[in-house]
C-alpha atoms as a PDB file:
ATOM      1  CA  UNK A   1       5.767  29.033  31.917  1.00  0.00           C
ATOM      2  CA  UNK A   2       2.007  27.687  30.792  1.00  0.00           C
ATOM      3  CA  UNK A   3       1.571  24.248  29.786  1.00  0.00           C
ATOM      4  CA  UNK A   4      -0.498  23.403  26.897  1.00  0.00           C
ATOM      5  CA  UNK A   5      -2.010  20.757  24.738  1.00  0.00           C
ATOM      6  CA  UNK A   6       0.106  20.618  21.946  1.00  0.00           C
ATOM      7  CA  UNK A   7      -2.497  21.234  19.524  1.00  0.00           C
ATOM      8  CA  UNK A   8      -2.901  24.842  20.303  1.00  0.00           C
ATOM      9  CA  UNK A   9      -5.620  24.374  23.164  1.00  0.00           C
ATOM     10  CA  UNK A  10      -5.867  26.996  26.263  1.00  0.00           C
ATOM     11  CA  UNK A  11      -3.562  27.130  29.147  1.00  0.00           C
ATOM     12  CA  UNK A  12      -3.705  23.890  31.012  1.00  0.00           C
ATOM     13  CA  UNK A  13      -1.560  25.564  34.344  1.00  0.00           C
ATOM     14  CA  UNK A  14       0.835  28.601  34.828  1.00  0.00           C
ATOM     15  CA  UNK A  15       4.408  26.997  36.125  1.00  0.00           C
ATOM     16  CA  UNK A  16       6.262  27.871  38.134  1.00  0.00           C
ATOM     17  CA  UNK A  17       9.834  26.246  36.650  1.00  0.00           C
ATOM     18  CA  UNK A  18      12.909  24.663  39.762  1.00  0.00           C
ATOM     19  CA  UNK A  19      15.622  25.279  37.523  1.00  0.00           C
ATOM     20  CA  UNK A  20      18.322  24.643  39.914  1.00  0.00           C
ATOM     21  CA  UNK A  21      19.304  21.243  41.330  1.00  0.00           C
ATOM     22  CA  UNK A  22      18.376  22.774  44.783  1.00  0.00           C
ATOM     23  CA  UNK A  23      15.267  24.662  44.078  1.00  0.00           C
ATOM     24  CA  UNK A  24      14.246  20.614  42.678  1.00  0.00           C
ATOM     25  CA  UNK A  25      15.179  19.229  45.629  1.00  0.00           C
ATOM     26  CA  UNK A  26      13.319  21.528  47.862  1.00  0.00           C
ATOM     27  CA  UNK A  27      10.464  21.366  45.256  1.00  0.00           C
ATOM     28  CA  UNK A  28       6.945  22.112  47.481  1.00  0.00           C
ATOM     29  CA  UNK A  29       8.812  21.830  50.453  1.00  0.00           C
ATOM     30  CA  UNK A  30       7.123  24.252  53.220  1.00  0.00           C
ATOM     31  CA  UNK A  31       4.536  25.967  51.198  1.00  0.00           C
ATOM     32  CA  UNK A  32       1.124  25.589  52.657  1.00  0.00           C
ATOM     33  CA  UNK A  33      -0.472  25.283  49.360  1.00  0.00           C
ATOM     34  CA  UNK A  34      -0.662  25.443  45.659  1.00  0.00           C
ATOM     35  CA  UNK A  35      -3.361  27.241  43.800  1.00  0.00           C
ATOM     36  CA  UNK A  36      -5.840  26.125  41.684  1.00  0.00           C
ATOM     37  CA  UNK A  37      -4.371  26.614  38.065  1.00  0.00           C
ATOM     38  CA  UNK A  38      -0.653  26.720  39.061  1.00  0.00           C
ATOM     39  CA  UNK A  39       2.063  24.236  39.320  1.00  0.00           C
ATOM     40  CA  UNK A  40       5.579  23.510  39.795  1.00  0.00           C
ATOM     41  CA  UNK A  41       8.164  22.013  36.826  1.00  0.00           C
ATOM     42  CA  UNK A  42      11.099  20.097  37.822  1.00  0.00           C
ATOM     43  CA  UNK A  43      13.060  19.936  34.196  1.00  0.00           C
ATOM     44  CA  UNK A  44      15.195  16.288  34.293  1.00  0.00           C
ATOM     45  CA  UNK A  45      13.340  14.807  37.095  1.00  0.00           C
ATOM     46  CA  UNK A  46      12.022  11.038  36.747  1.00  0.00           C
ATOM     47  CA  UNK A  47      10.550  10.364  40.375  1.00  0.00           C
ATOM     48  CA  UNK A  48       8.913  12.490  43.047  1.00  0.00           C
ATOM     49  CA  UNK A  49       8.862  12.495  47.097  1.00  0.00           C
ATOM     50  CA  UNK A  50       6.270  14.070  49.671  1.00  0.00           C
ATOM     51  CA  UNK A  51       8.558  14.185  52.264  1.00  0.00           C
ATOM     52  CA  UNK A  52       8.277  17.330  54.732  1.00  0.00           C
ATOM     53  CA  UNK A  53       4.860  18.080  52.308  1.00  0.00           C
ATOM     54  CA  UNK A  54       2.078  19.872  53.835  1.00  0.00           C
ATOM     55  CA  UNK A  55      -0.554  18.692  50.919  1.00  0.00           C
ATOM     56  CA  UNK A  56      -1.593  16.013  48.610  1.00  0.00           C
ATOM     57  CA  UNK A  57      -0.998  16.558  44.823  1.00  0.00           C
ATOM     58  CA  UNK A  58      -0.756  14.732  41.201  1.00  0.00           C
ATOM     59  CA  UNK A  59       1.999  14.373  39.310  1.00  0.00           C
ATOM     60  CA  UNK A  60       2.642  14.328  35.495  1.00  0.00           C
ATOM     61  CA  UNK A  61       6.142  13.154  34.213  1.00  0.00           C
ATOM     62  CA  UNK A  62       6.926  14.165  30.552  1.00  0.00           C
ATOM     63  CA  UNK A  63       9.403  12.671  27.708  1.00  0.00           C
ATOM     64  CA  UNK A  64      12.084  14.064  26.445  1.00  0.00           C
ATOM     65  CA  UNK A  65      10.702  16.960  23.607  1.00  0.00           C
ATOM     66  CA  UNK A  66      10.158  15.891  20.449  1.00  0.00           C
ATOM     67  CA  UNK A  67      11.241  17.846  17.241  1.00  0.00           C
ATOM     68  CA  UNK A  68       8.345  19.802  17.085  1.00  0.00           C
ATOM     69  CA  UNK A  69       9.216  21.226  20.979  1.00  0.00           C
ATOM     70  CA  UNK A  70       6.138  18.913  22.153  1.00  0.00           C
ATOM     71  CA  UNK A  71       6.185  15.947  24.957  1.00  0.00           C
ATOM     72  CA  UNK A  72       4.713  12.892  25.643  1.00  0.00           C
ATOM     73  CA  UNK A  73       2.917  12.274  28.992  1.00  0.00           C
ATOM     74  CA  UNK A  74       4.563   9.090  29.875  1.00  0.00           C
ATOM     75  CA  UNK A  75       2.810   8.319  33.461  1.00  0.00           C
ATOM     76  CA  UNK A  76       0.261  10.159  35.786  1.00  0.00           C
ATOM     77  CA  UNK A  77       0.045   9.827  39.654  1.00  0.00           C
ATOM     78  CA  UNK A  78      -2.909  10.924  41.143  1.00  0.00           C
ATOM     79  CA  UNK A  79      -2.969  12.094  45.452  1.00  0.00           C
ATOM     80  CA  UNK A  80       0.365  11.703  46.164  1.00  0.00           C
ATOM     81  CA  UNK A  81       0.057  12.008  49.883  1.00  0.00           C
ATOM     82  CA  UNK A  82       2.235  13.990  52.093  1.00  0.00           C
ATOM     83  CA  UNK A  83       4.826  12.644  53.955  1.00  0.00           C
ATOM     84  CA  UNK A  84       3.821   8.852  52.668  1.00  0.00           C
ATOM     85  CA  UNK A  85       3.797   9.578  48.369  1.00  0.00           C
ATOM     86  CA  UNK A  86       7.008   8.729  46.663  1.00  0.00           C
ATOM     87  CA  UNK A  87       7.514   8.272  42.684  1.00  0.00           C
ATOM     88  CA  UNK A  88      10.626   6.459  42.715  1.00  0.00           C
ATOM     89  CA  UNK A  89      11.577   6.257  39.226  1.00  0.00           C
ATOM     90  CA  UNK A  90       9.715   6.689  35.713  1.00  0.00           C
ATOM     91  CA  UNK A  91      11.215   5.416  32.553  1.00  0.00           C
ATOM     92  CA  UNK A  92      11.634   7.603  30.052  1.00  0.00           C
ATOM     93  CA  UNK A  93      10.713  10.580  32.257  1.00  0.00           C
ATOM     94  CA  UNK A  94      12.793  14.070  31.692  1.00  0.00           C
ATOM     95  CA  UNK A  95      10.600  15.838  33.489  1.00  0.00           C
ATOM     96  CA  UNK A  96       7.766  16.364  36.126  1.00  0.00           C
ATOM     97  CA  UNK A  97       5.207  18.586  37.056  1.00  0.00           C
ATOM     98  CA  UNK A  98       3.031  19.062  40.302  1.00  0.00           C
ATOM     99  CA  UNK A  99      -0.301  20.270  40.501  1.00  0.00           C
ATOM    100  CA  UNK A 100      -2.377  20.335  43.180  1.00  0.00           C
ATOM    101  CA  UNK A 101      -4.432  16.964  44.230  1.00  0.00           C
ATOM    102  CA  UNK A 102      -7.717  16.471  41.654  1.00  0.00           C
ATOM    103  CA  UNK A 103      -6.093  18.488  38.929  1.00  0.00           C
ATOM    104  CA  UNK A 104      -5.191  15.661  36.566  1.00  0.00           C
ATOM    105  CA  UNK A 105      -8.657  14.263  36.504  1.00  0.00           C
ATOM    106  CA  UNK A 106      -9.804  17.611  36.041  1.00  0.00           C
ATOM    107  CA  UNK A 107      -8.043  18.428  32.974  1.00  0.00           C
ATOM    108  CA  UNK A 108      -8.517  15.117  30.707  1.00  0.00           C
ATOM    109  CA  UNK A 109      -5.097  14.117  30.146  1.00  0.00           C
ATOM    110  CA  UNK A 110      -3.906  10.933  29.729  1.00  0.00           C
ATOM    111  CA  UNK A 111      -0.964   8.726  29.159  1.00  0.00           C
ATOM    112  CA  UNK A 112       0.629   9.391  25.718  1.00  0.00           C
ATOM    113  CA  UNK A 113      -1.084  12.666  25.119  1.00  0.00           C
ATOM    114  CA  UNK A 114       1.462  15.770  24.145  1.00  0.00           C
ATOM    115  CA  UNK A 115       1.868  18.983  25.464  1.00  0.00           C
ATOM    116  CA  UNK A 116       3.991  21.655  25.197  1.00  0.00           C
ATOM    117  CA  UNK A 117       6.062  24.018  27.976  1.00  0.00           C
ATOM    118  CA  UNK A 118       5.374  27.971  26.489  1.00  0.00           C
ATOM    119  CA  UNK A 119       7.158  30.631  28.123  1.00  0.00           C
ATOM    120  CA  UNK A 120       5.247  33.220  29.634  1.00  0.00           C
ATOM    121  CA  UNK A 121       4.016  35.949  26.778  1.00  0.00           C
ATOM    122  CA  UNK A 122       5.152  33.556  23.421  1.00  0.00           C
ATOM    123  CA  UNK A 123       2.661  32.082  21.514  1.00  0.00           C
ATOM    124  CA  UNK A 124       5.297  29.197  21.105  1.00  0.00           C
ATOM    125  CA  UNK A 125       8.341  27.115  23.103  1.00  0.00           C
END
């Protein structure tokens, strides 16, 4: 899955989706890293942990999609360190995406901007 701005714009990251409760709650559990341009989507999720994590990362949470198939970035945590980071709860979250540490700044977003989930070889969700 690529995220993108919702305008149209070029691939923000290439995601990789958890789409079972378990593959959420293992998240980046045990991977060494996470490449530069990749991520990880955990659909309904409204807080985080770094327990057991190897590396630092940012965190995006998204609203709910809006008719159009766009979200809202409702909050941003930047350097979640391992073992110590924990998101405990964001409202209006339904889900969250990790990327690795720096890449939020990097990219521009902010709070409130919208961005849509495409699947992998569709020009639209």
């Amino acid at each position: 899955m690529d995220l993108t701005p919702a305008d149209g714009g070029a691939r923000i990251w290439r995601l990789e989706v958890a789409g079972s409760w378990l593959a959420r709650l293992r998240g980046l559990i045990g991977r060494p890293s996470l490449a530069a341009g990749e991520g990880l989507y955990l659909p309904g999720t409204n807080g985080v942990h770094m327990l057991f994590m190897r590396f630092a990362i940012d965190c995006l949470f998204l609203g709910a999609p809006r008719d159009d198939g766009s979200h809202q970035v409702v909050a941003l945590r930047a350097n979640l360190a391992p073992w110590t980071g924990v998101v405990w709860w964001i409202r209006g979250a339904h889900g969250a995406i990790e990327v690795p540490a720096g890449s939020v700044a990097a990219s521009g977003l902010s709070v409130g901007d919208y961005v849509r989930l495409v699947p992998i070889g569709s020009g639209s969700v």
